[in-house]
PDB file of N, CA and C in Angstrom:
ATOM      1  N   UNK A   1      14.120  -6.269 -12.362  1.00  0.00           N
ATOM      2  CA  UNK A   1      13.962  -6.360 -10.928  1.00  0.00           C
ATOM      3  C   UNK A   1      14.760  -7.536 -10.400  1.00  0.00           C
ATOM      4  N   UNK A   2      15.127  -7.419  -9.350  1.00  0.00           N
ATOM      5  CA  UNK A   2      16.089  -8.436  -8.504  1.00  0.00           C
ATOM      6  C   UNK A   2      15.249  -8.831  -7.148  1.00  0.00           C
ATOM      7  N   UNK A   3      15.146 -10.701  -7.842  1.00  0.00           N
ATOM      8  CA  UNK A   3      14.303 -11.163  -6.697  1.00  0.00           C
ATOM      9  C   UNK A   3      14.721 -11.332  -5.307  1.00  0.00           C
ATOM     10  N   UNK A   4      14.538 -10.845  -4.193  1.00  0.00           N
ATOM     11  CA  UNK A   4      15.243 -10.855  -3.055  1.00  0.00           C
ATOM     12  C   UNK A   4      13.776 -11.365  -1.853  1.00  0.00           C
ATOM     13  N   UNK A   5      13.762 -12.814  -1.341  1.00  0.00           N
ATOM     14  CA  UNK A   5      13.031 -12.857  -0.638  1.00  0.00           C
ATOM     15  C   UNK A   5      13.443 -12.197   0.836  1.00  0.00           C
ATOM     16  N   UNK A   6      12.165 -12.308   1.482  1.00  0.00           N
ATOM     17  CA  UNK A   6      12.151 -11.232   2.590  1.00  0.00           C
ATOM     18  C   UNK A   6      12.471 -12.042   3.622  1.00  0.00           C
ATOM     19  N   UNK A   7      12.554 -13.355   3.802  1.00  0.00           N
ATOM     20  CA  UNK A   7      12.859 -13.980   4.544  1.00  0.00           C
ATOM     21  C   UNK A   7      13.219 -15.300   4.407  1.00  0.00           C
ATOM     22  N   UNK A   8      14.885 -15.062   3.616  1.00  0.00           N
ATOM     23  CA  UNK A   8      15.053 -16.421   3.071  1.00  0.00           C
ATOM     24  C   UNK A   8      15.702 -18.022   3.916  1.00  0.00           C
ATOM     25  N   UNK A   9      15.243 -17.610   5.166  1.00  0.00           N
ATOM     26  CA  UNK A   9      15.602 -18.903   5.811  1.00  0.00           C
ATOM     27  C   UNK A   9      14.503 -19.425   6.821  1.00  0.00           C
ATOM     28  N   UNK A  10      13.045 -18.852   6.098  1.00  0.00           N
ATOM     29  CA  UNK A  10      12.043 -19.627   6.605  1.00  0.00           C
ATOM     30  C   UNK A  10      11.745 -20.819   5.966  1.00  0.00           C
ATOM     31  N   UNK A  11      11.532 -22.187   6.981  1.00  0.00           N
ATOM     32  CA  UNK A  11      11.889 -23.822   6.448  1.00  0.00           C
ATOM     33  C   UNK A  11      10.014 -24.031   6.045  1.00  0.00           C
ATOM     34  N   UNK A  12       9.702 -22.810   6.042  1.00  0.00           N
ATOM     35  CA  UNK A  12       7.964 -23.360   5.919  1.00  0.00           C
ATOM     36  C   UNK A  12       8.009 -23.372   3.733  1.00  0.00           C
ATOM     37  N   UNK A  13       6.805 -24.342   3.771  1.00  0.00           N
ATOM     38  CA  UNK A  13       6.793 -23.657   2.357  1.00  0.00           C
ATOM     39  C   UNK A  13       6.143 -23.077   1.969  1.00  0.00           C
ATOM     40  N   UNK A  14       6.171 -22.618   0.474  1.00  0.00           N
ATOM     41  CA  UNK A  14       5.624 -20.898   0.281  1.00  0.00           C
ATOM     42  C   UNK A  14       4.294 -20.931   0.463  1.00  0.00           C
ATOM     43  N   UNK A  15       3.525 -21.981   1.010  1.00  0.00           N
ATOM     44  CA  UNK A  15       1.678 -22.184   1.134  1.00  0.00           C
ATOM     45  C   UNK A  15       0.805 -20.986   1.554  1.00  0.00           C
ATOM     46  N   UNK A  16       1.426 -20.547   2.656  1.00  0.00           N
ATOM     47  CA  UNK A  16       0.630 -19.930   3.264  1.00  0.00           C
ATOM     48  C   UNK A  16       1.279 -17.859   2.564  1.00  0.00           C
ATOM     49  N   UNK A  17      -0.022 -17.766   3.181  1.00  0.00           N
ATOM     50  CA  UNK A  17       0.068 -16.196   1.771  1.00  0.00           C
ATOM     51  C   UNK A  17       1.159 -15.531   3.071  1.00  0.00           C
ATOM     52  N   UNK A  18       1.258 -15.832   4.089  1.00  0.00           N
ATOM     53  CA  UNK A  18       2.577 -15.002   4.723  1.00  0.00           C
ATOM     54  C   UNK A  18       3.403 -15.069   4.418  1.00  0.00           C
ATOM     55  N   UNK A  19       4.048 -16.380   3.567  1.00  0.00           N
ATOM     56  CA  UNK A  19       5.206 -16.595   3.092  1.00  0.00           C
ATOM     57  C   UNK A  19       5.385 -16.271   1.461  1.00  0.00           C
ATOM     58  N   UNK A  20       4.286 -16.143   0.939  1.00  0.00           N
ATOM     59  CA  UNK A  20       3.910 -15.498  -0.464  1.00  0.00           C
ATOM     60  C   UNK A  20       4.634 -14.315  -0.397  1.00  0.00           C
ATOM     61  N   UNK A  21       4.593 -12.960   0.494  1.00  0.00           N
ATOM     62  CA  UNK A  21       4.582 -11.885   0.233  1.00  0.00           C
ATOM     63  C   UNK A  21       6.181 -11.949   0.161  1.00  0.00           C
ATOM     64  N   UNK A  22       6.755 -11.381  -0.748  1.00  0.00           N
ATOM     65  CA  UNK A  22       8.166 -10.916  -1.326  1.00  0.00           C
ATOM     66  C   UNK A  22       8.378  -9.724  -1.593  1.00  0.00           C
ATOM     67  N   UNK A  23       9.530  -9.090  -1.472  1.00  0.00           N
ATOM     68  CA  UNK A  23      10.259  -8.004  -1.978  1.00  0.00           C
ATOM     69  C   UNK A  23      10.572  -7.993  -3.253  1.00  0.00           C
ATOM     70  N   UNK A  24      10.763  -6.999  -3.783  1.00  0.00           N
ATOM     71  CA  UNK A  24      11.497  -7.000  -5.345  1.00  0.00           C
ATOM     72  C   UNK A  24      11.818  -6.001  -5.208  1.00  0.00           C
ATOM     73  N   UNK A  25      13.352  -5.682  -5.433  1.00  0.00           N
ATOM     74  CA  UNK A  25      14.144  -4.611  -5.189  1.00  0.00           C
ATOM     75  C   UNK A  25      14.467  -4.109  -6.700  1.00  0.00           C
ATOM     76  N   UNK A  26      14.204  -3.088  -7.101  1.00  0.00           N
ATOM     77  CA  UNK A  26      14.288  -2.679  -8.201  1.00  0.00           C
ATOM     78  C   UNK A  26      15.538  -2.309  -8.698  1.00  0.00           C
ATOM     79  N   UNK A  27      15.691  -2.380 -10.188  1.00  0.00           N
ATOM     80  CA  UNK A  27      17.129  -2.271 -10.600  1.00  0.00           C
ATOM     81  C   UNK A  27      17.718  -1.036 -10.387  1.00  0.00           C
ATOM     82  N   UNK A  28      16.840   0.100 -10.761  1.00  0.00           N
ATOM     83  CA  UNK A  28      17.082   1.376 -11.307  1.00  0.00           C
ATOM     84  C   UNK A  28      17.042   1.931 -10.117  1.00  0.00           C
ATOM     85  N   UNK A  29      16.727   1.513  -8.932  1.00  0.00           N
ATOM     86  CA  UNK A  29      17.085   2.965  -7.997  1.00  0.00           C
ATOM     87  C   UNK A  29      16.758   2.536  -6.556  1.00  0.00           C
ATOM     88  N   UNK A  30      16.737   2.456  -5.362  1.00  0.00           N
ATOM     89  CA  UNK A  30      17.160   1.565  -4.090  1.00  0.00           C
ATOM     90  C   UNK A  30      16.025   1.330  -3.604  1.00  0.00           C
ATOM     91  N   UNK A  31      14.557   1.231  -4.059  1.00  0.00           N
ATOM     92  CA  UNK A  31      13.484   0.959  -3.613  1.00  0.00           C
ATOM     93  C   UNK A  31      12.951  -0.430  -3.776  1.00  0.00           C
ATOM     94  N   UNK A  32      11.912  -0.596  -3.178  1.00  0.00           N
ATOM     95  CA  UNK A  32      11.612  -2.370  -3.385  1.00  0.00           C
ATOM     96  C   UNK A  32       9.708  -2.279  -3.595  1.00  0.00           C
ATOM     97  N   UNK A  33       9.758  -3.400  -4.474  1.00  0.00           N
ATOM     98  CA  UNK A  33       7.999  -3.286  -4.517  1.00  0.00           C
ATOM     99  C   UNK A  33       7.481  -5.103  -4.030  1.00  0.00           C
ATOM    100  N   UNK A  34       6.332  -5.153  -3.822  1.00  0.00           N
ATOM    101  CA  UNK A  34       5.542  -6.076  -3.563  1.00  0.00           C
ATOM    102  C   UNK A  34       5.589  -6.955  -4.804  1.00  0.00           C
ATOM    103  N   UNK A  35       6.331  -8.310  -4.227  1.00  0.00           N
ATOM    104  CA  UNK A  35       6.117  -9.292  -6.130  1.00  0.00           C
ATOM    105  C   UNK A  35       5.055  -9.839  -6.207  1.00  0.00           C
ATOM    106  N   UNK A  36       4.572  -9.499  -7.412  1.00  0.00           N
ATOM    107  CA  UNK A  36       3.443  -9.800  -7.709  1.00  0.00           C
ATOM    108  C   UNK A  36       2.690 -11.474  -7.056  1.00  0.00           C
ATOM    109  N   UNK A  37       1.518 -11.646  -6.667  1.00  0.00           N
ATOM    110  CA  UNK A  37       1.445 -12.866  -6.403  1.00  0.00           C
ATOM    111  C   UNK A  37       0.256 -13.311  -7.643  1.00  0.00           C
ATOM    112  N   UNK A  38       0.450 -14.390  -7.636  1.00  0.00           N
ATOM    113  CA  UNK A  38      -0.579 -14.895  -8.688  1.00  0.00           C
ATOM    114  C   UNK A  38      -2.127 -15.169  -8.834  1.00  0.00           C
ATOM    115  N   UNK A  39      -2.205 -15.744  -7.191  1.00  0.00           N
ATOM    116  CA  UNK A  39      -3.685 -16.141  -6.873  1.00  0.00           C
ATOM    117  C   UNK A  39      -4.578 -14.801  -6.574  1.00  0.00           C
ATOM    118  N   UNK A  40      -5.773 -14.858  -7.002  1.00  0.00           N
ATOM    119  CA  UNK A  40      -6.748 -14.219  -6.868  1.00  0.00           C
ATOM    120  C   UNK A  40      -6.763 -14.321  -4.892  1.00  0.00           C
ATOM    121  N   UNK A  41      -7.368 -12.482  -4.982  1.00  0.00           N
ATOM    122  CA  UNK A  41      -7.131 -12.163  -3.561  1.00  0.00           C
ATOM    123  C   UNK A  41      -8.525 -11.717  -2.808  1.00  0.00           C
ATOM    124  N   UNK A  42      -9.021 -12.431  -1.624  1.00  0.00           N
ATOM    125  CA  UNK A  42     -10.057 -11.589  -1.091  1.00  0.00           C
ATOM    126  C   UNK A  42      -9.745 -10.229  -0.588  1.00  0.00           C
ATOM    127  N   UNK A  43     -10.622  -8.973  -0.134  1.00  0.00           N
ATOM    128  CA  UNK A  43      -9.999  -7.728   0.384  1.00  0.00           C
ATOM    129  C   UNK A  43      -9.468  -8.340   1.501  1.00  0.00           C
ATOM    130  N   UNK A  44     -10.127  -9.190   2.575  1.00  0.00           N
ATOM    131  CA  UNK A  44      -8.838  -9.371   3.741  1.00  0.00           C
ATOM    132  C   UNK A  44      -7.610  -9.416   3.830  1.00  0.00           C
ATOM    133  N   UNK A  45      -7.106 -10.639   2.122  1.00  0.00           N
ATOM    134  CA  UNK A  45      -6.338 -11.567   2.472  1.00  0.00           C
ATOM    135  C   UNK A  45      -5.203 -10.250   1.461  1.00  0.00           C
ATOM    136  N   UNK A  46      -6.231  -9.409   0.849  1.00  0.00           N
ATOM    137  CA  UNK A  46      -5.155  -8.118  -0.249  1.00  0.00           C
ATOM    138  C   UNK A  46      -4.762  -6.853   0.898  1.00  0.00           C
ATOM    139  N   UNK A  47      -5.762  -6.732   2.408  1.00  0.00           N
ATOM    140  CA  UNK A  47      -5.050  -6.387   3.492  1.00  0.00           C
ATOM    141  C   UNK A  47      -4.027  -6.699   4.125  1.00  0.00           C
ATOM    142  N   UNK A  48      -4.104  -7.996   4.233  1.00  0.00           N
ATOM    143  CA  UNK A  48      -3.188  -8.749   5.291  1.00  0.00           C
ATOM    144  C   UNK A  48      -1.414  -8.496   4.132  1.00  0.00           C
ATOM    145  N   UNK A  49      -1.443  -8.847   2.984  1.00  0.00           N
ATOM    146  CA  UNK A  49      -0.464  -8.339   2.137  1.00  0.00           C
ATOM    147  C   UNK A  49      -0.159  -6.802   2.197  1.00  0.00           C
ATOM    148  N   UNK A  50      -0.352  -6.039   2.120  1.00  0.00           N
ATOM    149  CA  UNK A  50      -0.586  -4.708   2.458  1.00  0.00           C
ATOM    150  C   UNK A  50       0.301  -4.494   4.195  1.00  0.00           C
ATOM    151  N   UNK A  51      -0.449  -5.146   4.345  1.00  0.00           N
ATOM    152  CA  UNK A  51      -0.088  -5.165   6.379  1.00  0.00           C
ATOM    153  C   UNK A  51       1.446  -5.571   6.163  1.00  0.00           C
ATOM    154  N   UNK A  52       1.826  -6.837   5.786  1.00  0.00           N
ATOM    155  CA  UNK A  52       2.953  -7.596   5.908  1.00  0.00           C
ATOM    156  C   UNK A  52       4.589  -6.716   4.942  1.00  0.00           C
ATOM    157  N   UNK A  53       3.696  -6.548   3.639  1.00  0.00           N
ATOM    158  CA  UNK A  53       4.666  -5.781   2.933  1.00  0.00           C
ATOM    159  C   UNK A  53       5.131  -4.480   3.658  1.00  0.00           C
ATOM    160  N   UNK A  54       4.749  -3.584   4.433  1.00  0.00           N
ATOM    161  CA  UNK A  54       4.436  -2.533   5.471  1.00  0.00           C
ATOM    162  C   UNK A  54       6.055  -2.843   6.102  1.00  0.00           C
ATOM    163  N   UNK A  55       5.186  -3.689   7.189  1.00  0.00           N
ATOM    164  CA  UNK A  55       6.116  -4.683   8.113  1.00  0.00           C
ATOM    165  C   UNK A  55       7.714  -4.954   7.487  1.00  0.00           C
ATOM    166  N   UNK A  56       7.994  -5.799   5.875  1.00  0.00           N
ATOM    167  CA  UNK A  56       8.658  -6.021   5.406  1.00  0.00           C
ATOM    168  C   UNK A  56       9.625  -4.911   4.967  1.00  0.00           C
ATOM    169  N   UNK A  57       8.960  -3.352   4.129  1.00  0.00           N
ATOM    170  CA  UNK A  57       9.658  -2.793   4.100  1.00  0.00           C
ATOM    171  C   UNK A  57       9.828  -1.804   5.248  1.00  0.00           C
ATOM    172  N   UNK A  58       9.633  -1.618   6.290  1.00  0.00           N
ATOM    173  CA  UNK A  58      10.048  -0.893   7.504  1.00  0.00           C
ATOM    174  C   UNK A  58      11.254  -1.257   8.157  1.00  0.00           C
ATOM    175  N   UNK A  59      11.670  -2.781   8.031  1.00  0.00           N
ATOM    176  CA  UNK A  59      12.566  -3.751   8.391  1.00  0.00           C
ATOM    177  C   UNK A  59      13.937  -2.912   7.573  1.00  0.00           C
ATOM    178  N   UNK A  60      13.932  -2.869   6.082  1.00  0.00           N
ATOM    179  CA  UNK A  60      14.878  -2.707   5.596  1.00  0.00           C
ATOM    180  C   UNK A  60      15.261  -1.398   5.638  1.00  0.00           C
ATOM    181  N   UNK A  61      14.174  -0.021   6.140  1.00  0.00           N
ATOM    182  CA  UNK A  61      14.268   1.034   5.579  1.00  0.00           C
ATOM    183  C   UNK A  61      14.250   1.465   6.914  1.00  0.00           C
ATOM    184  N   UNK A  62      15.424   1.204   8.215  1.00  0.00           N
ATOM    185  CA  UNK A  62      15.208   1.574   9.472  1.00  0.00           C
ATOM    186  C   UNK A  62      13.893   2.263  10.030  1.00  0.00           C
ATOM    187  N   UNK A  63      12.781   1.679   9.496  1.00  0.00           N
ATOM    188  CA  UNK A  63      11.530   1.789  10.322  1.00  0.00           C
ATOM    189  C   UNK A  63      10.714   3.102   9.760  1.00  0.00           C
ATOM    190  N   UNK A  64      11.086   3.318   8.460  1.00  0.00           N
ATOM    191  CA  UNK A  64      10.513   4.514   7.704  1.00  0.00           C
ATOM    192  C   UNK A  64      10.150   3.856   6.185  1.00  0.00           C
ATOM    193  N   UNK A  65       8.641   4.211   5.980  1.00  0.00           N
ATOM    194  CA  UNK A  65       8.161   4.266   4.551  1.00  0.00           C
ATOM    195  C   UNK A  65       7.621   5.191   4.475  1.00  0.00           C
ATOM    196  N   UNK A  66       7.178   5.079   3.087  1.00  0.00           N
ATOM    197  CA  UNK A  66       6.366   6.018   2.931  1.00  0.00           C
ATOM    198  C   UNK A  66       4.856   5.388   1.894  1.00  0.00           C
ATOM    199  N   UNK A  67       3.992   5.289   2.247  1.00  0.00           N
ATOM    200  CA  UNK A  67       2.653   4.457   0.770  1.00  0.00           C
ATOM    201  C   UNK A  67       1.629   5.497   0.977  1.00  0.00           C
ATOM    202  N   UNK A  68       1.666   5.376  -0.191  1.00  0.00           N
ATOM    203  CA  UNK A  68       0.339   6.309  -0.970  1.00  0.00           C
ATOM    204  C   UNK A  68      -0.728   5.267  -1.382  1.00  0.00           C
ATOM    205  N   UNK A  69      -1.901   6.422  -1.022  1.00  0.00           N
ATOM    206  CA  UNK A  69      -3.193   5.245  -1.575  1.00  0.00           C
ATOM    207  C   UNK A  69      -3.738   5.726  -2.531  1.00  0.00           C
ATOM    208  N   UNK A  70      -4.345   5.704  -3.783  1.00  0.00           N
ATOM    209  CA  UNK A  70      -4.830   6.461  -4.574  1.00  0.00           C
ATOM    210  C   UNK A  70      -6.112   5.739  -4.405  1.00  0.00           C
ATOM    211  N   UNK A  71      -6.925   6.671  -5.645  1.00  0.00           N
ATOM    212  CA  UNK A  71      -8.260   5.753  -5.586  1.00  0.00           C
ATOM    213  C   UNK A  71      -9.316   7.362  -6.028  1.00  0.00           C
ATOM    214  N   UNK A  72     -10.225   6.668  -6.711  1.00  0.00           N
ATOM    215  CA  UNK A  72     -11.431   7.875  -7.673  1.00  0.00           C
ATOM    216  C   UNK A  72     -12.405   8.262  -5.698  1.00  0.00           C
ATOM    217  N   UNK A  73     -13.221   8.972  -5.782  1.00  0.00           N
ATOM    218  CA  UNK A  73     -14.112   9.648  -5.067  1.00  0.00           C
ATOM    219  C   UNK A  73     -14.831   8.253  -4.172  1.00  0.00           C
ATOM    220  N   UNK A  74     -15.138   8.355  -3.398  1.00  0.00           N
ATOM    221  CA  UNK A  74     -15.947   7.173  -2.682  1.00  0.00           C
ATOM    222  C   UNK A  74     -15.188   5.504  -2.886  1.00  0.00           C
ATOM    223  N   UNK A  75     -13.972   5.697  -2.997  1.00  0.00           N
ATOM    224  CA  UNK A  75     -13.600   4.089  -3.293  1.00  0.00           C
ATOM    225  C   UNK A  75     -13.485   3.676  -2.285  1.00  0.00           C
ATOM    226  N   UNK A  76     -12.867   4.540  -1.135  1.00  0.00           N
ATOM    227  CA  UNK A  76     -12.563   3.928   0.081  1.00  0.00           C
ATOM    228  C   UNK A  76     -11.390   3.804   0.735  1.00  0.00           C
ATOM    229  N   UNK A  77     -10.835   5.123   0.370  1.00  0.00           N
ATOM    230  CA  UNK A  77      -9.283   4.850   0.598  1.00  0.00           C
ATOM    231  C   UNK A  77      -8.961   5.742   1.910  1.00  0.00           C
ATOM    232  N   UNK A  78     -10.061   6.273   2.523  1.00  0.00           N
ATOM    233  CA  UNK A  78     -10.101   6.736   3.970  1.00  0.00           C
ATOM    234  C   UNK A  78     -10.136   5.753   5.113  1.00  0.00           C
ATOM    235  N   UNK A  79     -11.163   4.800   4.913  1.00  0.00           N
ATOM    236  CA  UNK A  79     -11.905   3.713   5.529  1.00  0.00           C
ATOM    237  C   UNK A  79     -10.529   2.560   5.556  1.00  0.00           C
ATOM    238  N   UNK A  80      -9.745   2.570   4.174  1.00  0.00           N
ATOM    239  CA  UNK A  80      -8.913   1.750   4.145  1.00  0.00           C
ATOM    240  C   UNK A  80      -7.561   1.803   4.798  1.00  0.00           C
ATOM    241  N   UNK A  81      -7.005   3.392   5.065  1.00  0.00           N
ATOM    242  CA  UNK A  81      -6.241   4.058   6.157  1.00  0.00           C
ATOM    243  C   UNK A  81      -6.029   3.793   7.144  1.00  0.00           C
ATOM    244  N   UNK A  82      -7.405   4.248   7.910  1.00  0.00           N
ATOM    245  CA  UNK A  82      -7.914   3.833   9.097  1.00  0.00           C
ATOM    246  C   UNK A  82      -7.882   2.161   9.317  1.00  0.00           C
ATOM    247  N   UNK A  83      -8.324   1.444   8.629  1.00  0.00           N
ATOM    248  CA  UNK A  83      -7.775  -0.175   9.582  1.00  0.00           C
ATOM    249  C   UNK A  83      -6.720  -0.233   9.615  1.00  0.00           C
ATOM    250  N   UNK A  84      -5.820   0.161   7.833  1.00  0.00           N
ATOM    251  CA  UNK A  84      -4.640   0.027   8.504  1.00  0.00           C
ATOM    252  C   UNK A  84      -3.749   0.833   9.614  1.00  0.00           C
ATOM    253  N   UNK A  85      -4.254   2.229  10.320  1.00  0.00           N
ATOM    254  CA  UNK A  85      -3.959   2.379  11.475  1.00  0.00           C
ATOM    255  C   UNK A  85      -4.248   1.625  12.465  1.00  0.00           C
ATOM    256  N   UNK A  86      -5.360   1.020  12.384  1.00  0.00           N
ATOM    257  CA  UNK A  86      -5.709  -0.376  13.475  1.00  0.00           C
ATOM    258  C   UNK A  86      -4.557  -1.145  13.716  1.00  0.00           C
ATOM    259  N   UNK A  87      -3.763  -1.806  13.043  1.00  0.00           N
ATOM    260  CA  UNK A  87      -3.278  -2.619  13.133  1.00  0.00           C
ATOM    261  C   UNK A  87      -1.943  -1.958  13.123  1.00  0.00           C
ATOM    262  N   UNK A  88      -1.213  -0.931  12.474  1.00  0.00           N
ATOM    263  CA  UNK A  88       0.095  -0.353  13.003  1.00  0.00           C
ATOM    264  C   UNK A  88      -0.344   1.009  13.388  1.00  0.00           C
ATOM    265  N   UNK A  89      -0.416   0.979  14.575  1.00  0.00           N
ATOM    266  CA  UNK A  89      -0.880   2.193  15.168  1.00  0.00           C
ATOM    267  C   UNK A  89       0.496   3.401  15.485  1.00  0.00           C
ATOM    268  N   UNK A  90       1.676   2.937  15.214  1.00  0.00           N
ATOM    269  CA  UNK A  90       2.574   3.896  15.231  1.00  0.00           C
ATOM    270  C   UNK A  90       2.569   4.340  13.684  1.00  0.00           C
ATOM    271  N   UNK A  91       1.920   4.337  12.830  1.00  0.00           N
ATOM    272  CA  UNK A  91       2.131   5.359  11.678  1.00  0.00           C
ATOM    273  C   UNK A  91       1.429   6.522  11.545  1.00  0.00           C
ATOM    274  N   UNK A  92       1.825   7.388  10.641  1.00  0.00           N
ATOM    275  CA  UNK A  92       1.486   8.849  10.625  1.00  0.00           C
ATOM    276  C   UNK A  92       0.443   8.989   9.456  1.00  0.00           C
ATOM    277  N   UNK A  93      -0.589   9.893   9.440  1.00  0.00           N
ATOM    278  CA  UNK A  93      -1.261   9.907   8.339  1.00  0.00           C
ATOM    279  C   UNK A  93      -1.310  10.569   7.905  1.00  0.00           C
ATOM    280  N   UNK A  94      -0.617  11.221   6.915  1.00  0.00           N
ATOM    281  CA  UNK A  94      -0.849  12.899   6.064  1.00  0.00           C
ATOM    282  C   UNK A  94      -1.791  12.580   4.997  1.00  0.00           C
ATOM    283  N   UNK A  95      -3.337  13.386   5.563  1.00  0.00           N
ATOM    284  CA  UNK A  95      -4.630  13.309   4.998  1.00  0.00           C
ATOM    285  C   UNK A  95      -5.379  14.338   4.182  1.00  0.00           C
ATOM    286  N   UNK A  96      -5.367  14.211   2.728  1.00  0.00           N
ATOM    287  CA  UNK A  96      -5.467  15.136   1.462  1.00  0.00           C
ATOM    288  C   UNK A  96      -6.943  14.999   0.963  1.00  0.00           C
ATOM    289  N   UNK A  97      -7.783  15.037   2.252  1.00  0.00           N
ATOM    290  CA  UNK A  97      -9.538  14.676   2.255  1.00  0.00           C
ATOM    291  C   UNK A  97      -9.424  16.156   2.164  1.00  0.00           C
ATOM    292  N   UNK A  98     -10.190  16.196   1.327  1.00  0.00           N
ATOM    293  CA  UNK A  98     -11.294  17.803   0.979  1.00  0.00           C
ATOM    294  C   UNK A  98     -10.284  18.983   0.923  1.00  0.00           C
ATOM    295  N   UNK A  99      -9.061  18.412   0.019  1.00  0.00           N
ATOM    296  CA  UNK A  99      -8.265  19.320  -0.620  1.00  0.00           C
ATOM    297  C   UNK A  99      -8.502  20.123  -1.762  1.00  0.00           C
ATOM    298  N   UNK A 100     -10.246  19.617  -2.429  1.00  0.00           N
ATOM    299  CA  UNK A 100     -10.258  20.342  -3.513  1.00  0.00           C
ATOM    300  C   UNK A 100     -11.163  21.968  -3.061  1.00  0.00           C
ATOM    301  N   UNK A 101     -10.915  22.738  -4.353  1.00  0.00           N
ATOM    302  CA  UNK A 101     -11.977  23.935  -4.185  1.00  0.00           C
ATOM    303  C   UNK A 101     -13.295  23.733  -4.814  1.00  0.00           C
ATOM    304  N   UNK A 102     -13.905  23.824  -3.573  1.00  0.00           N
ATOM    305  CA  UNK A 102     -15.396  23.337  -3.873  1.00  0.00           C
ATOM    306  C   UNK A 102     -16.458  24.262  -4.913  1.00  0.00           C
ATOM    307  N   UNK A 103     -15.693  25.519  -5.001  1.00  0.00           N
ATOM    308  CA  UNK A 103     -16.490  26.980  -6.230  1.00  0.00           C
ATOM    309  C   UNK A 103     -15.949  26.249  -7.262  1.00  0.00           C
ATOM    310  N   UNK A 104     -14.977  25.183  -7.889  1.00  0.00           N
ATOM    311  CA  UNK A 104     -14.623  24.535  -8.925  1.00  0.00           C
ATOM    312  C   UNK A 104     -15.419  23.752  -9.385  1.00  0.00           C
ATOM    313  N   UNK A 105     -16.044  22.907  -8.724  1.00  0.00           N
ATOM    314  CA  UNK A 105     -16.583  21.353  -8.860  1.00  0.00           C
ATOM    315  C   UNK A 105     -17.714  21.833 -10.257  1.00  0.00           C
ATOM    316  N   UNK A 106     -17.554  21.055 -11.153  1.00  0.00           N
ATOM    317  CA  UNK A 106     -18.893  21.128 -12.723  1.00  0.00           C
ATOM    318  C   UNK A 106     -19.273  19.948 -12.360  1.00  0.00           C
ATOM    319  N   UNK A 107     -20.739  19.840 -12.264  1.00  0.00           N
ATOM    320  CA  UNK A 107     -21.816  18.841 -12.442  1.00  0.00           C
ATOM    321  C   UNK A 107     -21.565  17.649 -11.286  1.00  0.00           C
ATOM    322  N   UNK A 108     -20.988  18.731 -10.870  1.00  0.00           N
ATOM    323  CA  UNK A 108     -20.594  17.052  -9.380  1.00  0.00           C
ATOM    324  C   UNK A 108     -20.148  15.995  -9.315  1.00  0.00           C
ATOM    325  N   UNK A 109     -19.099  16.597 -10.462  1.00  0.00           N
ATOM    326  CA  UNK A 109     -17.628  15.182 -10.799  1.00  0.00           C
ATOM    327  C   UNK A 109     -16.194  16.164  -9.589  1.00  0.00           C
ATOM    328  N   UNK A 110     -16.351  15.400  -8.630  1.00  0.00           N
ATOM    329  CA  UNK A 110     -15.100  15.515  -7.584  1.00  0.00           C
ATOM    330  C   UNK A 110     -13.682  14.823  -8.201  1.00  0.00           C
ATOM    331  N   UNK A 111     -13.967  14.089  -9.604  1.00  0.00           N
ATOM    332  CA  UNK A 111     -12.615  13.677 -10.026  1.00  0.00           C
ATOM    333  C   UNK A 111     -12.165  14.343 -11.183  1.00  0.00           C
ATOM    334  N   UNK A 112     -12.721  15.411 -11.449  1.00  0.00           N
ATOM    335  CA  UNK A 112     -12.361  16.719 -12.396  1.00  0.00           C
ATOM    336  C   UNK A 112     -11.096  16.616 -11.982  1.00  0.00           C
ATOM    337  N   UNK A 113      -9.799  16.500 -12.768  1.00  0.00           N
ATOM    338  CA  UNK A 113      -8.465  16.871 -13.020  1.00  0.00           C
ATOM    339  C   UNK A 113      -8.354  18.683 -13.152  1.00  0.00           C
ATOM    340  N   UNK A 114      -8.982  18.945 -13.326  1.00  0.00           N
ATOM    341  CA  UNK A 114      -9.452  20.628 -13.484  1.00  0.00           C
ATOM    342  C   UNK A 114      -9.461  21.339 -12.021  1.00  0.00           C
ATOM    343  N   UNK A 115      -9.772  20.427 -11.313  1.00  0.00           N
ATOM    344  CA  UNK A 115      -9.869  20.739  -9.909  1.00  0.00           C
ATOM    345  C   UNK A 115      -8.419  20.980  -9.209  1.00  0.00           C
ATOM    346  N   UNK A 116      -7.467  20.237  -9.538  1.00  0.00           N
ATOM    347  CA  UNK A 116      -6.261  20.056  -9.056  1.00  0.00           C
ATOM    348  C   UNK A 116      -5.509  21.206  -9.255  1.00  0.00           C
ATOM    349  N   UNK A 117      -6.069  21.605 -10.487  1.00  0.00           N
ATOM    350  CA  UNK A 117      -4.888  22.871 -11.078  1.00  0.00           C
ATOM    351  C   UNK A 117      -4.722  24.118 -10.172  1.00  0.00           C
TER     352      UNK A 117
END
């Protein structure tokens, strides 16, 4: 990976977790990921990263991404959507809630891989 900060002529130093969040542009093919940060994260402060990286790659990618949320049955990755529509309210949400077939479901595991097929 090729370290490329996202904003390399801010005179602040890296203290504050806004200036934490970085790009890493990958070798193998023209995409960029979130560099890892080190410190342990509250959910706000693993939002507000989330939010910013958003922000960061929209900048480079004339105003188009694309993020996927994964996550097992009840984790919260609806709930977690939704704020982040709160806060960028121009994005689109293509929503894969209650895509499975429900005559499938055994013993009332909704994360049956069996389900998908």
């Amino acid at each position: 990976m090729v370290q490329e900060d996202a904003n390399p002529t801010s005179p602040r130093p890296k203290r504050l977790l806004k200036d934490q969040v970085r790009l890493v542009k990958r070798r193998d093919c023209n995409r960029y990921e979130i560099a890892p940060i080190q410190e342990p994260l509250s959910f706000e402060k693993g939002f507000f990263v989330v939010i910013r990286a958003c922000q960061l790659l929209a900048q480079k990618n004339n105003g188009i991404i694309l993020v996927g949320v994964a996550g097992p049955s009840g984790a919260g990755k609806t709930v977690f959507t939704e704020k982040i529509l709160n806060f960028m309210p121009s994005i689109a949400v293509i929503s894969l809630d209650n895509y499975n077939d429900g005559s499938r479901i055994v013993d009332g595991n909704y994360d049956d891989p069996r389900l998908t097929e």
